[in-house]
C-alpha atoms as a PDB file:
ATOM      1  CA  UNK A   1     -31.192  11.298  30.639  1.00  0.00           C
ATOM      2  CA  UNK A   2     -30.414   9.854  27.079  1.00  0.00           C
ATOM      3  CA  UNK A   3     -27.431  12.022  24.787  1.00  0.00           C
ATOM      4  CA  UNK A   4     -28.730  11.837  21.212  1.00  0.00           C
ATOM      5  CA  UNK A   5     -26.083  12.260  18.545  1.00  0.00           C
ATOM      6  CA  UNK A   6     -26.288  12.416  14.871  1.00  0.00           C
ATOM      7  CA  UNK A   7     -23.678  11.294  12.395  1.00  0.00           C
ATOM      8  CA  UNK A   8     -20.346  13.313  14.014  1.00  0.00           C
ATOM      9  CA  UNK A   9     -17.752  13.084  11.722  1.00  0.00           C
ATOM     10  CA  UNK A  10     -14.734  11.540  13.604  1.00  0.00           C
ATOM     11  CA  UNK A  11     -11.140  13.085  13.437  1.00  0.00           C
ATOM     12  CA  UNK A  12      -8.587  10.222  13.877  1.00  0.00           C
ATOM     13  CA  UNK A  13      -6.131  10.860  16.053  1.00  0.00           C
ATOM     14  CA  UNK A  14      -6.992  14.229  17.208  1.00  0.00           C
ATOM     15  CA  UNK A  15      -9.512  12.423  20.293  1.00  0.00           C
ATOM     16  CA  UNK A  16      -9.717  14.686  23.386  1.00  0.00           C
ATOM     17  CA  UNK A  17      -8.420  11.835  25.746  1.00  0.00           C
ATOM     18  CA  UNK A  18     -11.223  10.931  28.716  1.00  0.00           C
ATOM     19  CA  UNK A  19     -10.733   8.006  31.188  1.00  0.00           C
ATOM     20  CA  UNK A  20     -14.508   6.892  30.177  1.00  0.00           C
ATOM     21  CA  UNK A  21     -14.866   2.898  29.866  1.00  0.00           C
ATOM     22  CA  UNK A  22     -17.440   2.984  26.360  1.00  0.00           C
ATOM     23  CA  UNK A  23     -19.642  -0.119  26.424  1.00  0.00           C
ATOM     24  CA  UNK A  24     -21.297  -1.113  22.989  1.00  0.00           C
ATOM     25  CA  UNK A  25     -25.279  -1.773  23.843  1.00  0.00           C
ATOM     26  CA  UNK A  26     -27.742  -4.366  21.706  1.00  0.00           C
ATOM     27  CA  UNK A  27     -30.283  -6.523  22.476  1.00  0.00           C
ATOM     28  CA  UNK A  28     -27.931  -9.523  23.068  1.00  0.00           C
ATOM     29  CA  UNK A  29     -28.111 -10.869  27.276  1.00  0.00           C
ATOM     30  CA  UNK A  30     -24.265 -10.160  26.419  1.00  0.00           C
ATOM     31  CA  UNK A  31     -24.065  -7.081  26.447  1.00  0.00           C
ATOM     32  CA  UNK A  32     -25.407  -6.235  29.695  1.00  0.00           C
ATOM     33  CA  UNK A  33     -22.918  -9.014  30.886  1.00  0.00           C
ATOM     34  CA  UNK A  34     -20.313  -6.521  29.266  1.00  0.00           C
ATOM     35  CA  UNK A  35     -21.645  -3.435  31.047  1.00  0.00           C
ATOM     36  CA  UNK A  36     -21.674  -5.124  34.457  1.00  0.00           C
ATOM     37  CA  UNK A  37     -17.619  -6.362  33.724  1.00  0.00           C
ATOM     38  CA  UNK A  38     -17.280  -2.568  32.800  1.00  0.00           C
ATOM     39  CA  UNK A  39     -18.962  -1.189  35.765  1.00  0.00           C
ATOM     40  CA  UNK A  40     -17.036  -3.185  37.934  1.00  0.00           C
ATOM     41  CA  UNK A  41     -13.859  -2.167  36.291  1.00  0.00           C
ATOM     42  CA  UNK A  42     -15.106   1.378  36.683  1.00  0.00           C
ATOM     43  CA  UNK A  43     -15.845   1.419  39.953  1.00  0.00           C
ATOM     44  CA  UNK A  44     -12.439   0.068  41.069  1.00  0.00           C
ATOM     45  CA  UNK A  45     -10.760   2.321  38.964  1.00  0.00           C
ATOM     46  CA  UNK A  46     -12.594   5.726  39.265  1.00  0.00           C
ATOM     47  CA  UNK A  47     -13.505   6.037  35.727  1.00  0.00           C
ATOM     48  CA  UNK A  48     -16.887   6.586  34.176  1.00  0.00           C
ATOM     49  CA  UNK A  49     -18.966   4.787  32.304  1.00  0.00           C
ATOM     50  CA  UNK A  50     -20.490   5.377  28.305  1.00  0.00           C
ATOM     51  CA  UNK A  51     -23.699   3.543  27.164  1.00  0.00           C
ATOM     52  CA  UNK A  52     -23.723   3.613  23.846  1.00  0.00           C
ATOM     53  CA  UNK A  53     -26.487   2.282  21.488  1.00  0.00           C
ATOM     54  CA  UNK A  54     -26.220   2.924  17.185  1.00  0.00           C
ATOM     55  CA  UNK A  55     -29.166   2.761  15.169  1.00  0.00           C
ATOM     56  CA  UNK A  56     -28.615   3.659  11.693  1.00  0.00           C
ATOM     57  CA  UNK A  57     -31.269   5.418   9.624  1.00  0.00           C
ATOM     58  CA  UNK A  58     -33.930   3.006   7.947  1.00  0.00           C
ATOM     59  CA  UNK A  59     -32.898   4.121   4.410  1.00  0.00           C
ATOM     60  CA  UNK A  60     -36.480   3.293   2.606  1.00  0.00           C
ATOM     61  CA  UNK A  61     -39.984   3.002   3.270  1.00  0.00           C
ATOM     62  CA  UNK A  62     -41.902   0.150   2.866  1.00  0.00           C
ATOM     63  CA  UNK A  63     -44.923   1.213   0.056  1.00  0.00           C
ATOM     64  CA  UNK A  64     -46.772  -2.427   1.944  1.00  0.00           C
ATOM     65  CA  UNK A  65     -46.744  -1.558   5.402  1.00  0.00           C
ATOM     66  CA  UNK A  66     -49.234  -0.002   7.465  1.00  0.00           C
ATOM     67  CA  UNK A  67     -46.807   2.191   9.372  1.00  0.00           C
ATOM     68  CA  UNK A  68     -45.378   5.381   8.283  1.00  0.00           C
ATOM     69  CA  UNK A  69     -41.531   5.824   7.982  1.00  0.00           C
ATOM     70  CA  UNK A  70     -41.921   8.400  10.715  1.00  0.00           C
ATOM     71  CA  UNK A  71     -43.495   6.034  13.276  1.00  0.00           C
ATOM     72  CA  UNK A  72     -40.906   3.266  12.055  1.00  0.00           C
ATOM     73  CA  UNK A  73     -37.887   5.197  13.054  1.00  0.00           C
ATOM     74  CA  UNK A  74     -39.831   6.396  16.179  1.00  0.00           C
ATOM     75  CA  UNK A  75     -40.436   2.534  17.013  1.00  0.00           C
ATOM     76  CA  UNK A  76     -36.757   1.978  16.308  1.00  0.00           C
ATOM     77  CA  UNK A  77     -36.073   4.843  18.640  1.00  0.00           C
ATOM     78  CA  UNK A  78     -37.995   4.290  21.470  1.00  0.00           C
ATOM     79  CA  UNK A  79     -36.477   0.109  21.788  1.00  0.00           C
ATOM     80  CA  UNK A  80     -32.711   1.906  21.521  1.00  0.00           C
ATOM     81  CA  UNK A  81     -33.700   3.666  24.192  1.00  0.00           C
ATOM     82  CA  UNK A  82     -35.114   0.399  25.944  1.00  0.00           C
ATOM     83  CA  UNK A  83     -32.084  -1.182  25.795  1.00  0.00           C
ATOM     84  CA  UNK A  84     -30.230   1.693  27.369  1.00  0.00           C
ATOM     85  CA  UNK A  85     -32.960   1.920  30.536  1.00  0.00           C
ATOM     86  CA  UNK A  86     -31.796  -1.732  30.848  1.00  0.00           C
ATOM     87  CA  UNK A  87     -28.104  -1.372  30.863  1.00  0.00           C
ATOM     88  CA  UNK A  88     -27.982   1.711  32.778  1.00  0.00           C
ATOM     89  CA  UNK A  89     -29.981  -0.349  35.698  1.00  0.00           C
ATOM     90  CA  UNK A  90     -27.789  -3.289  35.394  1.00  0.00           C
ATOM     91  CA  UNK A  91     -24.766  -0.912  36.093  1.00  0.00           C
ATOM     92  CA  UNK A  92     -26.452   0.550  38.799  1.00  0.00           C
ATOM     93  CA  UNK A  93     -26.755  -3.245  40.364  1.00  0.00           C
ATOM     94  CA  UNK A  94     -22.778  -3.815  40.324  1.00  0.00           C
ATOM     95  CA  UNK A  95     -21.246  -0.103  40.564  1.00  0.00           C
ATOM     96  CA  UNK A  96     -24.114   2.409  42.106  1.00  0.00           C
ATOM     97  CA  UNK A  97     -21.496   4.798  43.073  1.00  0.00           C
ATOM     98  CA  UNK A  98     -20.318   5.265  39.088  1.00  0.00           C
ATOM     99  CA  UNK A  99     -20.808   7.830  37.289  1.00  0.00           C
ATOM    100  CA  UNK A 100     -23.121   6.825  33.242  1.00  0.00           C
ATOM    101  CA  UNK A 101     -23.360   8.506  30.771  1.00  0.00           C
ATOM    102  CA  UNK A 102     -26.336   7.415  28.286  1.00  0.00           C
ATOM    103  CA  UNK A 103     -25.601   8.047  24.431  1.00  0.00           C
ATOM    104  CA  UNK A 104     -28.191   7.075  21.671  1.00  0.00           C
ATOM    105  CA  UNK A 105     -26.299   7.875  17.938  1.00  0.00           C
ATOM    106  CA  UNK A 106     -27.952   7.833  15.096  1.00  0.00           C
ATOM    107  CA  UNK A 107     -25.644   5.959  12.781  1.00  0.00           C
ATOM    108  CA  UNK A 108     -24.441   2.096  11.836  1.00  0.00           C
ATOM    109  CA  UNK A 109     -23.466   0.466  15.404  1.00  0.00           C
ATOM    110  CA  UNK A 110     -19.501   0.089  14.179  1.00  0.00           C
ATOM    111  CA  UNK A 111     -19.740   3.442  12.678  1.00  0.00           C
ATOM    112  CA  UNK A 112     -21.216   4.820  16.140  1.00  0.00           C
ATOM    113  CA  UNK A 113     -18.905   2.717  18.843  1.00  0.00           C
ATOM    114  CA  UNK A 114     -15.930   3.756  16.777  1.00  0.00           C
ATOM    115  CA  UNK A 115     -17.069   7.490  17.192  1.00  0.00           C
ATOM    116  CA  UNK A 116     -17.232   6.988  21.115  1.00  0.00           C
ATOM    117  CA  UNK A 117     -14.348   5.253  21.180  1.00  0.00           C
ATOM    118  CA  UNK A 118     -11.814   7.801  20.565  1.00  0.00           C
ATOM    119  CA  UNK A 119      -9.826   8.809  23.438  1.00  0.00           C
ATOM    120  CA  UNK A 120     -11.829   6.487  25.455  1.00  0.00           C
ATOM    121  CA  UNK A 121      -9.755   4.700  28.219  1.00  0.00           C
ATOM    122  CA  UNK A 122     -11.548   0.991  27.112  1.00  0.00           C
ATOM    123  CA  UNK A 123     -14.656  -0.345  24.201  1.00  0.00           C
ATOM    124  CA  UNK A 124     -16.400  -3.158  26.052  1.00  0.00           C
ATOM    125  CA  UNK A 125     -18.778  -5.179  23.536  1.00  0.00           C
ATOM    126  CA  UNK A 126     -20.787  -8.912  24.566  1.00  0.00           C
ATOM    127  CA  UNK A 127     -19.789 -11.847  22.703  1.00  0.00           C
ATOM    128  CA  UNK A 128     -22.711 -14.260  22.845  1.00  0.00           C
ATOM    129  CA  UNK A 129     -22.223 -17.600  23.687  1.00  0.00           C
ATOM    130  CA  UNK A 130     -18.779 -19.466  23.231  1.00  0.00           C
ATOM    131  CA  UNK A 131     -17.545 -20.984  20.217  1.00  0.00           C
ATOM    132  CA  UNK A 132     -15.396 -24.362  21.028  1.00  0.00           C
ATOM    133  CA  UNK A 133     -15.814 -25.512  16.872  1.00  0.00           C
ATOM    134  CA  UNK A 134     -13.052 -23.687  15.073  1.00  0.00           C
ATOM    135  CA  UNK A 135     -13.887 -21.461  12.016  1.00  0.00           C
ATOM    136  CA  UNK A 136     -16.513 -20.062  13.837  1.00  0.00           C
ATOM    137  CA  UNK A 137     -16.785 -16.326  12.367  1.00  0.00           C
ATOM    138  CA  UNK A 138     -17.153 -13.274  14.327  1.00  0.00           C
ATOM    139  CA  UNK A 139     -19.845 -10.950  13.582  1.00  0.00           C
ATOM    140  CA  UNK A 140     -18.979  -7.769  10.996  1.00  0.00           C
ATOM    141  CA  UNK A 141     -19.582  -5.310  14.150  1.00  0.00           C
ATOM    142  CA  UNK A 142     -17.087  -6.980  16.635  1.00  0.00           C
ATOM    143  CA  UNK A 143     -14.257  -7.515  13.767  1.00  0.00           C
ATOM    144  CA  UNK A 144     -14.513  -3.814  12.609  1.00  0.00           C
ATOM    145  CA  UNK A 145     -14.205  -2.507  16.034  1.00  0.00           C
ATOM    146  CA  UNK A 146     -11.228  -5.037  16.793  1.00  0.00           C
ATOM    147  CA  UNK A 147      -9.559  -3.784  14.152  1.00  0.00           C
ATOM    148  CA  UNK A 148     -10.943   0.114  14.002  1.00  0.00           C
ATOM    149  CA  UNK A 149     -11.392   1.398  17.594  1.00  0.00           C
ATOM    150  CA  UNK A 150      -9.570   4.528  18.603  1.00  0.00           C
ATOM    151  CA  UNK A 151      -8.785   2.207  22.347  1.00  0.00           C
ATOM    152  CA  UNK A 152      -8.251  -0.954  23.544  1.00  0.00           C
ATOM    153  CA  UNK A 153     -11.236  -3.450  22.993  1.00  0.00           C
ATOM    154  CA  UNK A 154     -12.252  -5.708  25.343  1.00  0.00           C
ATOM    155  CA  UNK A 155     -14.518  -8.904  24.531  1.00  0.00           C
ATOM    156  CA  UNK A 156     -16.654 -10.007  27.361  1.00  0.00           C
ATOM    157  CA  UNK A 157     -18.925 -13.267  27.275  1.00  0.00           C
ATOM    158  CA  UNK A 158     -21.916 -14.722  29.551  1.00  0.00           C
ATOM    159  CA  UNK A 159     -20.648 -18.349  31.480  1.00  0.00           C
ATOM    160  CA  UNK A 160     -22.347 -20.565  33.313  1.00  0.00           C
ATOM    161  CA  UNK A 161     -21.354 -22.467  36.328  1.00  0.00           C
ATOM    162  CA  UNK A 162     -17.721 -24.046  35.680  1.00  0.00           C
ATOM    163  CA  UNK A 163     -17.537 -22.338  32.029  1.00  0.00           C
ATOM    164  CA  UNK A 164     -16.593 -19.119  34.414  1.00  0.00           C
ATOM    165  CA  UNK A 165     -12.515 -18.348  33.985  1.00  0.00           C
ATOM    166  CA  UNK A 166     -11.209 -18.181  37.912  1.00  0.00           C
ATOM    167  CA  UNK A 167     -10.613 -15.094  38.926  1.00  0.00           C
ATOM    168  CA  UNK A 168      -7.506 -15.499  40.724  1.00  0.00           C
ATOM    169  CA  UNK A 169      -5.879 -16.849  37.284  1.00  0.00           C
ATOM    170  CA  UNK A 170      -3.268 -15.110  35.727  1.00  0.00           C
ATOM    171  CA  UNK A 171      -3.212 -12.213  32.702  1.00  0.00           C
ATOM    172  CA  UNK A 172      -1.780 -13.805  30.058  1.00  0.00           C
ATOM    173  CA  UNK A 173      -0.365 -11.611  27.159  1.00  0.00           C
ATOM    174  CA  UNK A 174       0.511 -13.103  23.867  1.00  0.00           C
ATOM    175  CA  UNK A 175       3.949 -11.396  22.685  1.00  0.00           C
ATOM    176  CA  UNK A 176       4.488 -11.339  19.131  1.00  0.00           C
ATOM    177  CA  UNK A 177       8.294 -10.192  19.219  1.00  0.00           C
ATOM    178  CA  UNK A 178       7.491  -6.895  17.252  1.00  0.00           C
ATOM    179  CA  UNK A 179       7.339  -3.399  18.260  1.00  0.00           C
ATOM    180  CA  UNK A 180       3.823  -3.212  17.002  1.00  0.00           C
ATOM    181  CA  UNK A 181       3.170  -5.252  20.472  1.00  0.00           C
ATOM    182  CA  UNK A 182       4.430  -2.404  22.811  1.00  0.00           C
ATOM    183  CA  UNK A 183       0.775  -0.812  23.632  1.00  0.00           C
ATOM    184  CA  UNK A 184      -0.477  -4.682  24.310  1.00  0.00           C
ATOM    185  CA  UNK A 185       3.039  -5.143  27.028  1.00  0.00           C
ATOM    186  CA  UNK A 186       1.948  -2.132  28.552  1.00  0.00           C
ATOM    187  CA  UNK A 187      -1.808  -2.637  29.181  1.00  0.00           C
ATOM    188  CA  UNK A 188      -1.279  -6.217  29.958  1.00  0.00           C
ATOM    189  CA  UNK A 189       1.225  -4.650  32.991  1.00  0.00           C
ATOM    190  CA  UNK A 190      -1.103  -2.162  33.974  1.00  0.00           C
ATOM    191  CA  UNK A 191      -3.929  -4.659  34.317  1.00  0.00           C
ATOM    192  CA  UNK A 192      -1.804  -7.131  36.368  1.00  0.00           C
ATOM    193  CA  UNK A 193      -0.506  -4.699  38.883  1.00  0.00           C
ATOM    194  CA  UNK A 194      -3.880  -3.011  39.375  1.00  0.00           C
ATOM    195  CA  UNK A 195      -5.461  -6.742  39.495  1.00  0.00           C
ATOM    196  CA  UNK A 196      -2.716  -8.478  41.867  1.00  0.00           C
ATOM    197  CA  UNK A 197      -2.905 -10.808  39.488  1.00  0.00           C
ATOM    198  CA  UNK A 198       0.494 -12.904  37.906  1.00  0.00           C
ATOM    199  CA  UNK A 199       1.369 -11.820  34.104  1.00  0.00           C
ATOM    200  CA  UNK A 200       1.750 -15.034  32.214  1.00  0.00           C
ATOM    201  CA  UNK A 201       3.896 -13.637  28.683  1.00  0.00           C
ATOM    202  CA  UNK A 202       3.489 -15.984  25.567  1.00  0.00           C
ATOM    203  CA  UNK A 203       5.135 -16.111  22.651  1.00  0.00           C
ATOM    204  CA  UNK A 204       4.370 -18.593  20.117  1.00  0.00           C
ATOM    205  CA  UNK A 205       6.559 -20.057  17.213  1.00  0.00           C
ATOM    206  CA  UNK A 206       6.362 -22.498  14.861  1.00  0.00           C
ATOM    207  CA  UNK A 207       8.036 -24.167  11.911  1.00  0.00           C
ATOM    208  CA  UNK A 208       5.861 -25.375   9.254  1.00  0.00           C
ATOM    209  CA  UNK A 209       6.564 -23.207   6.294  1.00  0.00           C
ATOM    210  CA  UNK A 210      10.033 -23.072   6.963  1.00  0.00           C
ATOM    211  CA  UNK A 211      10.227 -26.875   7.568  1.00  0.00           C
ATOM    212  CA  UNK A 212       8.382 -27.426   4.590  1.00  0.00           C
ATOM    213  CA  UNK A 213      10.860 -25.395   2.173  1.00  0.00           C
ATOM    214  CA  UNK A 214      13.555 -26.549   3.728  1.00  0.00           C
ATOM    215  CA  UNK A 215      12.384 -30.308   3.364  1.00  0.00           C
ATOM    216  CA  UNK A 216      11.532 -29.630  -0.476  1.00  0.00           C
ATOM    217  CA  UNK A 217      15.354 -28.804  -0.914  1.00  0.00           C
ATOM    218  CA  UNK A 218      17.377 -31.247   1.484  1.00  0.00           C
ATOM    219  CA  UNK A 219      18.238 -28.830   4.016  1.00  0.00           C
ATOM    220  CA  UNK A 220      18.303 -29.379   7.390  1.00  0.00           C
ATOM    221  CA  UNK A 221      17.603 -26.581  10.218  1.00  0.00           C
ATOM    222  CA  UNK A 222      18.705 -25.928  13.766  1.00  0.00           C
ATOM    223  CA  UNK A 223      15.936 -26.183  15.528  1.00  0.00           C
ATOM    224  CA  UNK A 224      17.822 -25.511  18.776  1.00  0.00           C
ATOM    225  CA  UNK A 225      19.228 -22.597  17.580  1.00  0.00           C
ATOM    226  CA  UNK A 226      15.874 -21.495  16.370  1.00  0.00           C
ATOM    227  CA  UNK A 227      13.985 -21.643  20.129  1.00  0.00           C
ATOM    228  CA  UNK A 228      16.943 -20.294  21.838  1.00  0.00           C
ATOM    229  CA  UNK A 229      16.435 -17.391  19.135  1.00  0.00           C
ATOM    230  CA  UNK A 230      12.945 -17.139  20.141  1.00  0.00           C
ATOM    231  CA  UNK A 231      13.474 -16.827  23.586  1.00  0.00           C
ATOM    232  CA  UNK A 232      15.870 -14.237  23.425  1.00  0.00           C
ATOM    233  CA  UNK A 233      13.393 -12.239  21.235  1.00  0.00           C
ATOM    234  CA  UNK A 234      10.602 -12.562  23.974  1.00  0.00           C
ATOM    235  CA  UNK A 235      13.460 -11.570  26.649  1.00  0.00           C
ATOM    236  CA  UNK A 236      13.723  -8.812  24.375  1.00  0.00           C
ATOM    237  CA  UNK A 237      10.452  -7.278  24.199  1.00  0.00           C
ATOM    238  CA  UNK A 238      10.185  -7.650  27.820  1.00  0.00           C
ATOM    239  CA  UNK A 239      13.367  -6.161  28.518  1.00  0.00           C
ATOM    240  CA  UNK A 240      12.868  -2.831  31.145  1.00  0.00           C
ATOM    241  CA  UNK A 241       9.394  -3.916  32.120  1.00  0.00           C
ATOM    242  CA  UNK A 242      10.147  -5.527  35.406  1.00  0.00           C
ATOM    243  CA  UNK A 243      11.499  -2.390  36.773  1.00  0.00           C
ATOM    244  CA  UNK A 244       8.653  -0.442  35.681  1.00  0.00           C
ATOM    245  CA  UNK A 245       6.609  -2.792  37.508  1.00  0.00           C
ATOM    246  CA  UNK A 246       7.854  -4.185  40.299  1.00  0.00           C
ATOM    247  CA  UNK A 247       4.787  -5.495  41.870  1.00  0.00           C
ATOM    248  CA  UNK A 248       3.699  -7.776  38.765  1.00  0.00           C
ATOM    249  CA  UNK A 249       5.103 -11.259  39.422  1.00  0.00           C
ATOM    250  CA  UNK A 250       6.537 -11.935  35.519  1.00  0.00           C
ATOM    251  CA  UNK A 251       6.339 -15.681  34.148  1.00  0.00           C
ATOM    252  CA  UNK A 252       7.627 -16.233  30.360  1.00  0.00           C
ATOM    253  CA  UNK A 253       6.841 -18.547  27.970  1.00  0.00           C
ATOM    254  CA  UNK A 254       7.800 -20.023  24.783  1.00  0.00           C
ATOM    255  CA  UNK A 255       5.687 -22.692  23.015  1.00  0.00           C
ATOM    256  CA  UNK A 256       6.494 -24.427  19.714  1.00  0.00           C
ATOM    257  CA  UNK A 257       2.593 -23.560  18.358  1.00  0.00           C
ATOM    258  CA  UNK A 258       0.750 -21.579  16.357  1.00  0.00           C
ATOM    259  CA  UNK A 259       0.028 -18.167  18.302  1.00  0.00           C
ATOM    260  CA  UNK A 260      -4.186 -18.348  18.351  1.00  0.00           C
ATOM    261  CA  UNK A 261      -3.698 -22.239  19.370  1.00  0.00           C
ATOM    262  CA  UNK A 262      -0.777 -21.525  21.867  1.00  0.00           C
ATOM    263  CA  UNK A 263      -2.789 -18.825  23.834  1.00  0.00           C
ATOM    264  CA  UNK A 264      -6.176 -20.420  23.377  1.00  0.00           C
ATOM    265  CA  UNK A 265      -4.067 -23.290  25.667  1.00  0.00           C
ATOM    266  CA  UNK A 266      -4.008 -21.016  28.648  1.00  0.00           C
ATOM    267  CA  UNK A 267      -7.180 -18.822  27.862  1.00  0.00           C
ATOM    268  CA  UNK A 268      -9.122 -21.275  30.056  1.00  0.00           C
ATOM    269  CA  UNK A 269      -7.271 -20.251  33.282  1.00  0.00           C
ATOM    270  CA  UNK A 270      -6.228 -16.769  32.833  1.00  0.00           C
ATOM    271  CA  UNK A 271      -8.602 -14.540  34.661  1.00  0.00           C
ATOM    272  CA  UNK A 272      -7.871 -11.877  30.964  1.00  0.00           C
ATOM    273  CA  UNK A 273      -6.153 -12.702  27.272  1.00  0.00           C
ATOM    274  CA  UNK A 274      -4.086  -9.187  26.233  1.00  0.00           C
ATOM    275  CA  UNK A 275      -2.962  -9.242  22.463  1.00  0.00           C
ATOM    276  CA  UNK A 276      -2.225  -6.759  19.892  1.00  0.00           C
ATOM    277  CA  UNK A 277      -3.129  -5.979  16.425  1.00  0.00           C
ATOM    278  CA  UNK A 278      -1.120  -4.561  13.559  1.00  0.00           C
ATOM    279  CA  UNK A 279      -4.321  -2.503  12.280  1.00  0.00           C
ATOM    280  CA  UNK A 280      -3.559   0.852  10.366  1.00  0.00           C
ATOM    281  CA  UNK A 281      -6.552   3.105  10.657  1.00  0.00           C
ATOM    282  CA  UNK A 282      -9.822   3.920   8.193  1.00  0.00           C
ATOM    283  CA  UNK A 283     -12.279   1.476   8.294  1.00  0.00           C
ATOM    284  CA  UNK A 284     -12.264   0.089   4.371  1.00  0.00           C
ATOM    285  CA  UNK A 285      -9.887  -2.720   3.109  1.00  0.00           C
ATOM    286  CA  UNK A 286      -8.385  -3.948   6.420  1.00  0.00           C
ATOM    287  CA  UNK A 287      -9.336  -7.198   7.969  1.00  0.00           C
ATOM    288  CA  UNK A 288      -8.748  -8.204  11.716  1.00  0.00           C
ATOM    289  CA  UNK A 289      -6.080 -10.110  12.099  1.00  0.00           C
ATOM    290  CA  UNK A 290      -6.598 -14.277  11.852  1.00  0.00           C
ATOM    291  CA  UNK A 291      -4.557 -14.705  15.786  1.00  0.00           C
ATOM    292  CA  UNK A 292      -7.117 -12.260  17.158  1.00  0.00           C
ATOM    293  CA  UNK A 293      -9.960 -13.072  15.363  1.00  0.00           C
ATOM    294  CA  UNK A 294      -9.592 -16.597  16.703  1.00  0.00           C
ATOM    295  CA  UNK A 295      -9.128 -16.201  20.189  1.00  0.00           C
ATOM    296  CA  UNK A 296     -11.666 -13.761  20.597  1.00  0.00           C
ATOM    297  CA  UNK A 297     -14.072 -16.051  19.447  1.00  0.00           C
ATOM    298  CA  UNK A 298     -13.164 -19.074  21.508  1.00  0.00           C
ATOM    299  CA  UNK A 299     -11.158 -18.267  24.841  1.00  0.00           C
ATOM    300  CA  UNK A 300     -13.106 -18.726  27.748  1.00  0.00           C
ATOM    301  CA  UNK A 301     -11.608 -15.480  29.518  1.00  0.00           C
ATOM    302  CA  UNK A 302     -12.521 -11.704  28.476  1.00  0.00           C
ATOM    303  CA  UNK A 303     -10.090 -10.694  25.456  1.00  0.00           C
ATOM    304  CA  UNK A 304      -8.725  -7.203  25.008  1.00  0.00           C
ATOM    305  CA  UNK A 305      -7.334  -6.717  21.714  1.00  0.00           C
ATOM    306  CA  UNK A 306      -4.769  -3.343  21.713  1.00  0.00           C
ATOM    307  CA  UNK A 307      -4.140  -2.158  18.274  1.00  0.00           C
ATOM    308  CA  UNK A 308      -0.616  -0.934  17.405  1.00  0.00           C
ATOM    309  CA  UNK A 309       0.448   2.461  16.513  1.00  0.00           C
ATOM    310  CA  UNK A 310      -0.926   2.819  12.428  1.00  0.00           C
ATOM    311  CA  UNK A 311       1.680   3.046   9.635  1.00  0.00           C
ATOM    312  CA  UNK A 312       0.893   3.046   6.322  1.00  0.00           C
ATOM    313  CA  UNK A 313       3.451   0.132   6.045  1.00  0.00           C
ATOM    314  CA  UNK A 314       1.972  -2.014   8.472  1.00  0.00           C
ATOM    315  CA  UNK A 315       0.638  -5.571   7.687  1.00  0.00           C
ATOM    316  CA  UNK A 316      -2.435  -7.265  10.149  1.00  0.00           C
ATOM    317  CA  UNK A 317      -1.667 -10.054  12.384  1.00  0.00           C
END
């Protein structure tokens, strides 16, 4: 059975909290990759599963065309719910035992997945294909929802053959050395323990600007002093979560990079990429941050991007 839901005005911040997985549904082979990830994920877990499809209102008629505007929205309709019949069997493949729910909303497909997503325990969208050229851009849907969700957003892309990221690999979680990062630390823990899997924490400086303005004057910096500061700061943010979880095996890292390059390094064996976002809420003005944008659209592993607690102060990534 399909839920139908109109345009549902969303109260930030007041979500009832659920432990539903949402899944974002389109007519990309992606997306059903995404709900069988999910499924999996929600099987393991005991949480349910949300199918959600948008379709947003065709806002004219045509005067040219032979069909009515009725039987256009009807035909526009009848393939959301398509799609659906599809995902909901592909789920069924992977995860019979879980319990789907089916939602068709008639609205924009950003507007409509950020709806579902409040209090939602996870938004799972497809990426198509992988993009190993730089610059690549993301599509409008997957950047608003990156930066916009009301939960964690995980990115999940087809592979073929060797393209697959092992599954034994480690979660690697890219620390920025702010407090903003705190919800990313603690869903990159909770993944590892409930995976088995190592936690792999990176944190990635780098120089250029201040190398550069230092060069322009004469000065000279202390570039020991400099990584030995940046390692404290990642012992820092870590600090406390060892004992929280003692069955997560804990590796650090600095690297002397720039962050999307640094983690991008070790995207190709990690198993899941974990990194935060300074986004403050509303979905006008605000642009995903450049580190996240990046990796989610060329690491080889599923990315989950965990946006910070909003201030009205706070900058993007």
């Amino acid at each position: 059975m399909i839920t139908l839901r109109g345009r549902v005005p969303t109260k930030v911040g007041k979500a009832v909290v659920n432990t539903d997985l949402v899944v974002g549904i389109d007519e990309n082979d992606a997306s059903l990759m995404a709900v069988r990830w999910a499924a999996r994920m929600a099987r393991e877990r005991g949480r349910g599963l949300r199918l959600v499809h948008g379709i947003d209102e065709i806002p004219v008629e045509y005067p040219h065309a032979t069909a009515t505007y009725e039987d256009a929205q009807l035909l526009v309709g009848e393939r959301g719910q398509r799609l659906l019949g599809l995902a909901q069997d592909a789920a069924a493949e992977v995860a019979p035992g879980v319990a789907v729910e089916v939602v068709l909303r008639l609205e924009q497909p950003a507007e409509a997945l950020r709806a579902e997503s409040a209090g939602a325990a996870m938004l799972v969208l497809g990426t198509p294909g992988l993009h190993r050229v730089r610059g690549i851009v993301l599509g409008s849907v997957s950047v608003a929802l990156a930066a916009h969700a009301e939960c964690p957003v995980a990115f999940v892309r087809p592979h073929a053959g060797e393209d697959a990221p092992p599954a034994d690999g480690p979660i690697v979680l890219g620390v920025d050395g702010t407090e903003t990062g705190e919800e990313a630390i603690t869903l990159a823990f909770e993944e590892a323990s409930w995976r088995r899997a190592p936690l792999l924490a990176i944190h990635c400086w780098h120089e250029a600007f201040l190398a550069g303005v230092f060069e322009e004057r004469g000065w000279k910096t202390d570039r020991q002093a400099i990584e030995a500061h940046e390692h404290e700061l990642l012992a820092e943010r870590l600090a406390g979560w060892q004992e929280k979880y003692p069955d997560v095996h804990v590796e650090r890292l600095v690297v002397k990079e720039k962050p999307a390059e640094g983690l991008l390094d070790w995207a190709d064996r990690a198993q899941l990429l974990v990194v935060g976002s300074r986004g403050r809420g509303g979905l006008a003005g605000l642009a995903l941050g450049s580190t996240s944008q990046t990796v989610i659209a060329h690491a080889l592993c599923p990315v989950v991007v965990v946006r910070g607690k909003r201030t009205d102060s706070t900058n993007e990534d």
